[in-house]
N, C-alpha and C. Protein backbone atom coordinates (compact mmCIF):
# COMPACT_ATOMS: atom_id res chain seq x y z
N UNK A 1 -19.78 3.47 3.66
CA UNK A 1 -19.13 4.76 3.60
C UNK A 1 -20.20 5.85 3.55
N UNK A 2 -19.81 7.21 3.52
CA UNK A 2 -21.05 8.19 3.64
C UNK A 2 -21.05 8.66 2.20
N UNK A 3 -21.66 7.73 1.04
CA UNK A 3 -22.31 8.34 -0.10
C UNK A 3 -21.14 9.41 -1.24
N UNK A 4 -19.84 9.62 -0.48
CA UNK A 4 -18.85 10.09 -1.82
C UNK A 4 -18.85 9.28 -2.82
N UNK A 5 -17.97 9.52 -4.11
CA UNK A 5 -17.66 8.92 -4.58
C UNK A 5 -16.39 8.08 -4.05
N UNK A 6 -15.80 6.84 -4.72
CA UNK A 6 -14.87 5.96 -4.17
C UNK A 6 -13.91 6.48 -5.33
N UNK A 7 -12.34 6.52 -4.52
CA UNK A 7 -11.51 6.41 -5.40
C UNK A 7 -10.69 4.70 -4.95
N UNK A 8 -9.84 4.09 -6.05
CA UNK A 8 -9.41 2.44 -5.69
C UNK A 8 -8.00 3.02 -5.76
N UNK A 9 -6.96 2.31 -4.88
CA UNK A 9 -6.05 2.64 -4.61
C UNK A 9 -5.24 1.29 -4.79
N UNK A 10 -4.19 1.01 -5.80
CA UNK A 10 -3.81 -0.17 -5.68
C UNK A 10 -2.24 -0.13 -5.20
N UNK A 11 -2.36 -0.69 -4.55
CA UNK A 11 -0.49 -0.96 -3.64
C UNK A 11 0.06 -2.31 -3.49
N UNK A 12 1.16 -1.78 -3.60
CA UNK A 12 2.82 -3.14 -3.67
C UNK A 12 3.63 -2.70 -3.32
N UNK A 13 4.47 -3.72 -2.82
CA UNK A 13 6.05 -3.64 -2.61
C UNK A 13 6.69 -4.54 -2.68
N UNK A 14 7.63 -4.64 -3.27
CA UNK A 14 8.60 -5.69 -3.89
C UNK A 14 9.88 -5.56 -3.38
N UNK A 15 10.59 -6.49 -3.63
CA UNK A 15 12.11 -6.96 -2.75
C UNK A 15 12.43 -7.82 -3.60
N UNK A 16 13.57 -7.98 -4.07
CA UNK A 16 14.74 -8.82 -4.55
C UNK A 16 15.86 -9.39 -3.29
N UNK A 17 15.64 -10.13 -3.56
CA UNK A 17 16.35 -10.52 -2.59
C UNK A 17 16.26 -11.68 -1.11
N UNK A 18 14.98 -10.66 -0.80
CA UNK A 18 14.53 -10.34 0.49
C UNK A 18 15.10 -10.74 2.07
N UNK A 19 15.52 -9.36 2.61
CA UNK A 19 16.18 -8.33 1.77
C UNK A 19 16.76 -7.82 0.92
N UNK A 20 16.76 -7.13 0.34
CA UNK A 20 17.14 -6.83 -1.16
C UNK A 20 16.72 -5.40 -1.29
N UNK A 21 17.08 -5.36 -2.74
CA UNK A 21 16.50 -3.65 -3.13
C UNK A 21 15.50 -4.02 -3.19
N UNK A 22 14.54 -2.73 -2.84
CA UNK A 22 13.27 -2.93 -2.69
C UNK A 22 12.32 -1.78 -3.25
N UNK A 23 10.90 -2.31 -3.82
CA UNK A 23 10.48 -0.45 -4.14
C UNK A 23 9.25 -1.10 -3.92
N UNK A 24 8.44 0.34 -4.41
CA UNK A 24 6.85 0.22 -4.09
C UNK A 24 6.02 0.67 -5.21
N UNK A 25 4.99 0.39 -5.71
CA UNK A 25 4.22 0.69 -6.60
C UNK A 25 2.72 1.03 -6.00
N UNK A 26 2.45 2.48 -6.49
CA UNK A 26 0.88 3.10 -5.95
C UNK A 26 -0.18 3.06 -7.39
N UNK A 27 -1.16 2.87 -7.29
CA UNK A 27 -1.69 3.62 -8.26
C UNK A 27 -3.56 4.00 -7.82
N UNK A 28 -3.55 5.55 -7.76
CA UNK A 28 -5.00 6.39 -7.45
C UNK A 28 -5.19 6.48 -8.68
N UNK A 29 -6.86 5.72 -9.22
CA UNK A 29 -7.53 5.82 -9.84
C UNK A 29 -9.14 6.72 -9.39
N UNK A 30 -9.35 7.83 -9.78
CA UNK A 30 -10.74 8.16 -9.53
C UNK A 30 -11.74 7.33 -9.92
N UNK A 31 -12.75 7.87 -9.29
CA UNK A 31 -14.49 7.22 -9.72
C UNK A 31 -14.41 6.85 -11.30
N UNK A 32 -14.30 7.73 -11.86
CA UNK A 32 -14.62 7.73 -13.76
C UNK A 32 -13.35 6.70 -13.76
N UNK A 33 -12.25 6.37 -13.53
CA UNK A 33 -11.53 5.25 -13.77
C UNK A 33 -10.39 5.65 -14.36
N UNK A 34 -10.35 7.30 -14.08
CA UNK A 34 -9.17 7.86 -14.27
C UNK A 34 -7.65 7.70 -13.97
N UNK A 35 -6.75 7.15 -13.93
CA UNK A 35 -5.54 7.39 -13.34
C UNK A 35 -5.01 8.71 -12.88
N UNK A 36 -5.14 9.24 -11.33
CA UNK A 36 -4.54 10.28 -11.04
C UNK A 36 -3.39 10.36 -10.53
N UNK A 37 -2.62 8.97 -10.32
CA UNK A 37 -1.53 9.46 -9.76
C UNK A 37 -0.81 7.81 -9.82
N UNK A 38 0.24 7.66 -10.16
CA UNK A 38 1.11 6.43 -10.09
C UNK A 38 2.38 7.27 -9.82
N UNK A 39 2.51 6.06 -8.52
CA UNK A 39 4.15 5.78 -8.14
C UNK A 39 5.04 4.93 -8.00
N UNK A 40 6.12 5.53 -8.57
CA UNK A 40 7.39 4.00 -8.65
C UNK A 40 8.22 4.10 -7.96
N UNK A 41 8.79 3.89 -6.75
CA UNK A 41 9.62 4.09 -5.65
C UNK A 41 10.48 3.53 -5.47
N UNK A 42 12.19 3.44 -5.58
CA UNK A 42 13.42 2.86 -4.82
C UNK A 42 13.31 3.22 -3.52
N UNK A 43 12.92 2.24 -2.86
CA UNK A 43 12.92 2.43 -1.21
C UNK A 43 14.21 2.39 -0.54
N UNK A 44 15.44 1.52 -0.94
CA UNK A 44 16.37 1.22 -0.31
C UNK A 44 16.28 -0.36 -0.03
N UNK A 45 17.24 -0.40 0.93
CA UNK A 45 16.93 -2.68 1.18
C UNK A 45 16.43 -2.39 1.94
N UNK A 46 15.18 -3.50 1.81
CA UNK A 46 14.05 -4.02 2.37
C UNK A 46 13.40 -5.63 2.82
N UNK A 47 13.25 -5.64 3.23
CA UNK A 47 12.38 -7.36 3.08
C UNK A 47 10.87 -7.09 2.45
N UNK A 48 10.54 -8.02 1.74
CA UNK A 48 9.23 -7.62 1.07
C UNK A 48 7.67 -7.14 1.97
N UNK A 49 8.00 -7.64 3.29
CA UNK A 49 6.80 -6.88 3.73
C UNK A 49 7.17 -6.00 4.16
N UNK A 50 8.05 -5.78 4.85
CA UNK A 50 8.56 -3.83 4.76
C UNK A 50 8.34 -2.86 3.40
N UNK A 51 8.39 -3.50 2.58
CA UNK A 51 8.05 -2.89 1.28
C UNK A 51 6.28 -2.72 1.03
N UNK A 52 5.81 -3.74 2.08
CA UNK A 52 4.40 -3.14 1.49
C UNK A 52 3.92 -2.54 2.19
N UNK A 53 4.33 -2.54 3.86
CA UNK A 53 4.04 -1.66 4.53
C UNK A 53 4.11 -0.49 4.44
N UNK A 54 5.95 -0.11 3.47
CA UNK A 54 5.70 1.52 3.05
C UNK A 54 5.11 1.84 2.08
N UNK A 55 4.73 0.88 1.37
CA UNK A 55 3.43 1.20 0.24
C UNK A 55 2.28 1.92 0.61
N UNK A 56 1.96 0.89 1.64
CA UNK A 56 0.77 1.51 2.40
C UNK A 56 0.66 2.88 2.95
N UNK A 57 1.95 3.19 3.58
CA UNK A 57 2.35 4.26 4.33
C UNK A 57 2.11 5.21 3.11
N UNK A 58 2.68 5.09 2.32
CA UNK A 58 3.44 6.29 0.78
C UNK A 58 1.90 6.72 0.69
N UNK A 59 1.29 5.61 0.06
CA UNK A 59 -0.78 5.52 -0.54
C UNK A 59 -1.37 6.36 0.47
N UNK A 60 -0.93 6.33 1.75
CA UNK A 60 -2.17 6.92 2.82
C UNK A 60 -1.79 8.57 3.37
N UNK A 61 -0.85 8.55 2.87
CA UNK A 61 0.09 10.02 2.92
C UNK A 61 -0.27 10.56 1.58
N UNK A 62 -0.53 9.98 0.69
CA UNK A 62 -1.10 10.09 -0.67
C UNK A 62 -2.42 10.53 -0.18
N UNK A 63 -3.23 9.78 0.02
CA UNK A 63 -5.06 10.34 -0.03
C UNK A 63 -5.31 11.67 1.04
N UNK A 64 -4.69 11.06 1.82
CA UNK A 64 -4.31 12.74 3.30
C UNK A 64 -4.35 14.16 2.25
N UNK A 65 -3.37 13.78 1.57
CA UNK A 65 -3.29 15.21 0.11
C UNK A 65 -4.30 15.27 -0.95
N UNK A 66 -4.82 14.52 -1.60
CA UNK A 66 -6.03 14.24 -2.06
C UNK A 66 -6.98 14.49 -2.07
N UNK A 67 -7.61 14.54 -0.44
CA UNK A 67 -8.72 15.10 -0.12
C UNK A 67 -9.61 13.79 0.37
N UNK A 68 -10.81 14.65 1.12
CA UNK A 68 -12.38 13.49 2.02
C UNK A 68 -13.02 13.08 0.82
N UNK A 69 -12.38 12.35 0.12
CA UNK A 69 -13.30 11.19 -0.26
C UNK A 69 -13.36 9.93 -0.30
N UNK A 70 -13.92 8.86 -0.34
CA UNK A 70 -13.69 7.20 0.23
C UNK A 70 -12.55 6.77 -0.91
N UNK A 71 -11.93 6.15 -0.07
CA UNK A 71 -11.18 4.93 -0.48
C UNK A 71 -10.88 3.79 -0.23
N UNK A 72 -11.09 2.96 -1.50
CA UNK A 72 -10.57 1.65 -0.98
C UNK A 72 -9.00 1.03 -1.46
N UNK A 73 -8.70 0.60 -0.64
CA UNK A 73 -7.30 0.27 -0.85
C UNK A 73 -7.11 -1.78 -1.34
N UNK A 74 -6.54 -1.41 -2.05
CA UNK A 74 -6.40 -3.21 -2.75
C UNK A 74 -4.82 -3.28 -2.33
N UNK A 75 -4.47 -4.49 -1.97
CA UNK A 75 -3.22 -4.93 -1.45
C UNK A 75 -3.43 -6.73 -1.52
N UNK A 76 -2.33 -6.77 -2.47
CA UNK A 76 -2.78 -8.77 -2.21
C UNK A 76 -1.73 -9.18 -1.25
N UNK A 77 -1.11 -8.92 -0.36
CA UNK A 77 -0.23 -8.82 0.72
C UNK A 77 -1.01 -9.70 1.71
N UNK A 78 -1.35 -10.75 2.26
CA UNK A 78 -1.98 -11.35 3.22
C UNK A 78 -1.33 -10.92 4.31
N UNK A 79 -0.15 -11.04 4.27
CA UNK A 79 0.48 -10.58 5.90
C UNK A 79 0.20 -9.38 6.32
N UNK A 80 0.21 -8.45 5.38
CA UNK A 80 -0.38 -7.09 5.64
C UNK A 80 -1.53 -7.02 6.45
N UNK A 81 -2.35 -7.27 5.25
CA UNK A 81 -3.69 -7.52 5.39
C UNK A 81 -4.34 -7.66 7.07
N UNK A 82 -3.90 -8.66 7.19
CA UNK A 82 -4.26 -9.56 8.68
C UNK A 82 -3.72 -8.78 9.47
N UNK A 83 -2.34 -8.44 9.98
CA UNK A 83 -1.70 -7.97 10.83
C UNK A 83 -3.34 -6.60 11.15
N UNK A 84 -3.05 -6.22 10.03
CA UNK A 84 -3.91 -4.90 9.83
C UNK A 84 -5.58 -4.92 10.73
N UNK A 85 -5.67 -6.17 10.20
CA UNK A 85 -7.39 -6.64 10.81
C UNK A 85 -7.04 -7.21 12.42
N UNK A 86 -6.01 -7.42 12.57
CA UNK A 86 -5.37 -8.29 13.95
C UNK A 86 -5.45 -9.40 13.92
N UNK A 87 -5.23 -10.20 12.52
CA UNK A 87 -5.66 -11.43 12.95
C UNK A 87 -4.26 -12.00 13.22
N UNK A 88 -3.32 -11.48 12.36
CA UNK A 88 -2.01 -11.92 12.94
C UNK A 88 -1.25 -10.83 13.76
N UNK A 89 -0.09 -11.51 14.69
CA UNK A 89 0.24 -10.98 15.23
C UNK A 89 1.56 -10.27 14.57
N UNK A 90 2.06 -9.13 15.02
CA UNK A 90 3.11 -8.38 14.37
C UNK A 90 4.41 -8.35 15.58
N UNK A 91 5.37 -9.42 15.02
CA UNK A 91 5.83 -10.19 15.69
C UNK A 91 7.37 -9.00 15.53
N UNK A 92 7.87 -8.88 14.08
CA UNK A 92 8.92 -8.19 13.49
C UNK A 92 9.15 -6.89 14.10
N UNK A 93 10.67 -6.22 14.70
CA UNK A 93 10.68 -5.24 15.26
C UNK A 93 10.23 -4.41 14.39
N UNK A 94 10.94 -4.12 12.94
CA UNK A 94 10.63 -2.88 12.01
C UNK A 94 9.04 -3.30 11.50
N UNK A 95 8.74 -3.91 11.28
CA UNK A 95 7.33 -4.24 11.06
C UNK A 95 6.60 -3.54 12.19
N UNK A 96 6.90 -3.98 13.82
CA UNK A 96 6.15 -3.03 14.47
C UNK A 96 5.69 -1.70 14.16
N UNK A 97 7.11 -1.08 13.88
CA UNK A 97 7.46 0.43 13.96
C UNK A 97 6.39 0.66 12.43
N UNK A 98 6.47 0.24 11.52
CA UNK A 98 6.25 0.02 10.13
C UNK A 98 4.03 0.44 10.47
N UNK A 99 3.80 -0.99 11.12
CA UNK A 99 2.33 -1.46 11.51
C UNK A 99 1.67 -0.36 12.32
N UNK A 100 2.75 0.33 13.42
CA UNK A 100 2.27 1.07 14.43
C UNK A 100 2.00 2.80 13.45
N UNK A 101 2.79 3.04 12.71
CA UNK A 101 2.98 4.09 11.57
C UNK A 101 1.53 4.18 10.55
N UNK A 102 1.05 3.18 10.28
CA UNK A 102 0.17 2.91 9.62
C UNK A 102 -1.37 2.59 10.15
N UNK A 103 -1.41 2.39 11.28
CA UNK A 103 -2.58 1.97 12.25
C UNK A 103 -2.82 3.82 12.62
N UNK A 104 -1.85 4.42 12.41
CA UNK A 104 -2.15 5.87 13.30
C UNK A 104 -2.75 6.99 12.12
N UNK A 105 -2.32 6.68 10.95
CA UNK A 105 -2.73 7.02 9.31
C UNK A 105 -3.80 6.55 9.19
N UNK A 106 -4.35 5.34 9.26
CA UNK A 106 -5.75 4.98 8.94
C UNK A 106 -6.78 5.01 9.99
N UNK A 107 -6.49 5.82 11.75
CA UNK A 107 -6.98 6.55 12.77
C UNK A 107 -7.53 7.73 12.31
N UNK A 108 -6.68 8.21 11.34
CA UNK A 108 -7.22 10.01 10.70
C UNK A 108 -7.87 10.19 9.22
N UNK A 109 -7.99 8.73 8.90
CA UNK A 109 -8.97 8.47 7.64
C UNK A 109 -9.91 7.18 7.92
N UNK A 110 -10.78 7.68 8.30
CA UNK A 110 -12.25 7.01 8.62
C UNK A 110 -12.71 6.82 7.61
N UNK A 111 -12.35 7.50 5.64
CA UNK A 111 -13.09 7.02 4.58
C UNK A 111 -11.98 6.21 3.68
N UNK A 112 -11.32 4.74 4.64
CA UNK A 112 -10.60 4.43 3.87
C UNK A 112 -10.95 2.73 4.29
N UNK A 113 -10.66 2.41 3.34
CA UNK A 113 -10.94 0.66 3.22
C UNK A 113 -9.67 -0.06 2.86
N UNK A 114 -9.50 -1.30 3.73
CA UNK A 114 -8.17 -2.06 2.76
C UNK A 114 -9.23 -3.92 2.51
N UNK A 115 -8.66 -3.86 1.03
CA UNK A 115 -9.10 -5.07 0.75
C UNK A 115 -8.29 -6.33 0.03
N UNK A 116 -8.10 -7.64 0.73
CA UNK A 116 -7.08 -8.24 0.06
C UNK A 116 -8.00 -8.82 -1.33
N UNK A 117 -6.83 -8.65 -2.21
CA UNK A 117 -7.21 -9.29 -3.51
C UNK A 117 -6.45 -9.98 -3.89
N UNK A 118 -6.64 -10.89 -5.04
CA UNK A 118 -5.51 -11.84 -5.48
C UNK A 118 -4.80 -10.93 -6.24
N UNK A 119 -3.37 -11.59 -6.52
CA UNK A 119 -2.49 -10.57 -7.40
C UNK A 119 -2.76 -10.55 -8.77
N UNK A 120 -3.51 -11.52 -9.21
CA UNK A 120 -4.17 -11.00 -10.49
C UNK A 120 -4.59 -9.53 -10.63
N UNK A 121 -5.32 -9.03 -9.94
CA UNK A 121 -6.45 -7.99 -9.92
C UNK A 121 -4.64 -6.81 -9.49
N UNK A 122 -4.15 -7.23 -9.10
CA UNK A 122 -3.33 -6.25 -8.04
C UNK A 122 -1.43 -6.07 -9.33
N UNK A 123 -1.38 -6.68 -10.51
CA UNK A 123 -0.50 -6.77 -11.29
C UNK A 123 0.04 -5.44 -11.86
N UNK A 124 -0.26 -3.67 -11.98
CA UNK A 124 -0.02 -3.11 -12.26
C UNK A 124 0.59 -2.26 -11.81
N UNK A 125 0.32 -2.69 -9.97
CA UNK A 125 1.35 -1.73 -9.07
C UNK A 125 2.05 -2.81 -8.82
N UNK A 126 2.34 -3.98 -9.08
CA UNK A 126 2.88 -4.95 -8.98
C UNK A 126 4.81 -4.56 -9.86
N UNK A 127 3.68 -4.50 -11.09
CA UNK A 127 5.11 -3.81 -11.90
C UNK A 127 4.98 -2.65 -11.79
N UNK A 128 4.81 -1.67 -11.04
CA UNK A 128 5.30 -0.38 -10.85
C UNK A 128 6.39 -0.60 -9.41
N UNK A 129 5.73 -1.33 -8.59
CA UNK A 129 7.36 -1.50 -7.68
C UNK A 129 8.01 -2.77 -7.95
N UNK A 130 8.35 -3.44 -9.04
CA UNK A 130 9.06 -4.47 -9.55
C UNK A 130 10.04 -3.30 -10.34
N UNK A 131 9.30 -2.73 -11.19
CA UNK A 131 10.52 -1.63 -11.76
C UNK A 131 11.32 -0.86 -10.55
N UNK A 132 10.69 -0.26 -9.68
CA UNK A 132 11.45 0.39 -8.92
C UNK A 132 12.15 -0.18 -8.21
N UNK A 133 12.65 -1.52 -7.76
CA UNK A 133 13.07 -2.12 -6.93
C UNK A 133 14.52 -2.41 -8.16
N UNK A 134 14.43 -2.34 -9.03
CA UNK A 134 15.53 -3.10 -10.24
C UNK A 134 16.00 -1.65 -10.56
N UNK A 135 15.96 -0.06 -9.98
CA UNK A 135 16.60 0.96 -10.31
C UNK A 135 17.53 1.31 -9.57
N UNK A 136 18.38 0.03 -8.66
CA UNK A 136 18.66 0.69 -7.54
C UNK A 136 20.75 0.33 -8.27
């Protein structure tokens, strides 16, 4: 990256159901390890990777407002993940629409990173869209 500081961005989306009610959980932490911003989202019914896709979407519409500084994005979502890197293919119509939405967001942020992690590390936006998915 070019020498900013990093802010970590952790994202989820959850589904009951799947499809089911569904929500999303964000959370922007600054450099110092601040919490600047958590979100808990009722998305509507979803299937669970539609839910993390608009996670992603919500987070990157998030840093756009935020401001130029690096981010890395944590997502333990493998399907995400890959689709994202191309290793898999994005087979799902709304997933297209979902993948194609999100490929054009991270075109206009060149200081952004996505990294899969296990859901250990990833448990706090985990339950931030586990709650929101159970408000519906």
């Amino acid at each position: 990256m070019n020498g900013k500081e990093t802010y970590l961005v952790q994202i989820d989306g959850s589904s009951r159901c799947n499809p089911g009610p569904a929500g999303i959980g964000i959370r922007i932490i600054d450099p110092e390890g601040k919490v600047v911003k958590e979100i808990s989202r009722f998305i509507g019914k979803r299937t669970n990777n539609q839910a993390e896709y608009e996670a992603l979407i919500t987070a990157l519409n998030e840093i756009r407002l935020i401001g130029r500084h690096n981010y890395v994005i944590h997502t333990d979502s493998e399907l995400l993940y890959n689709q994202l890197q191309g290793r898999y293919k994005v087979r799902n119509q709304q997933l297209k629409e979902l993948h194609a939405q999100a490929k054009r967001l991270l075109s206009l942020l060149p200081n952004v990173t996505i990294r899969l992690v296990p859901r250990t590390e990833n448990r706090l936006s985990d339950r931030l869209a586990k709650s929101a998915s159970h408000t519906s």
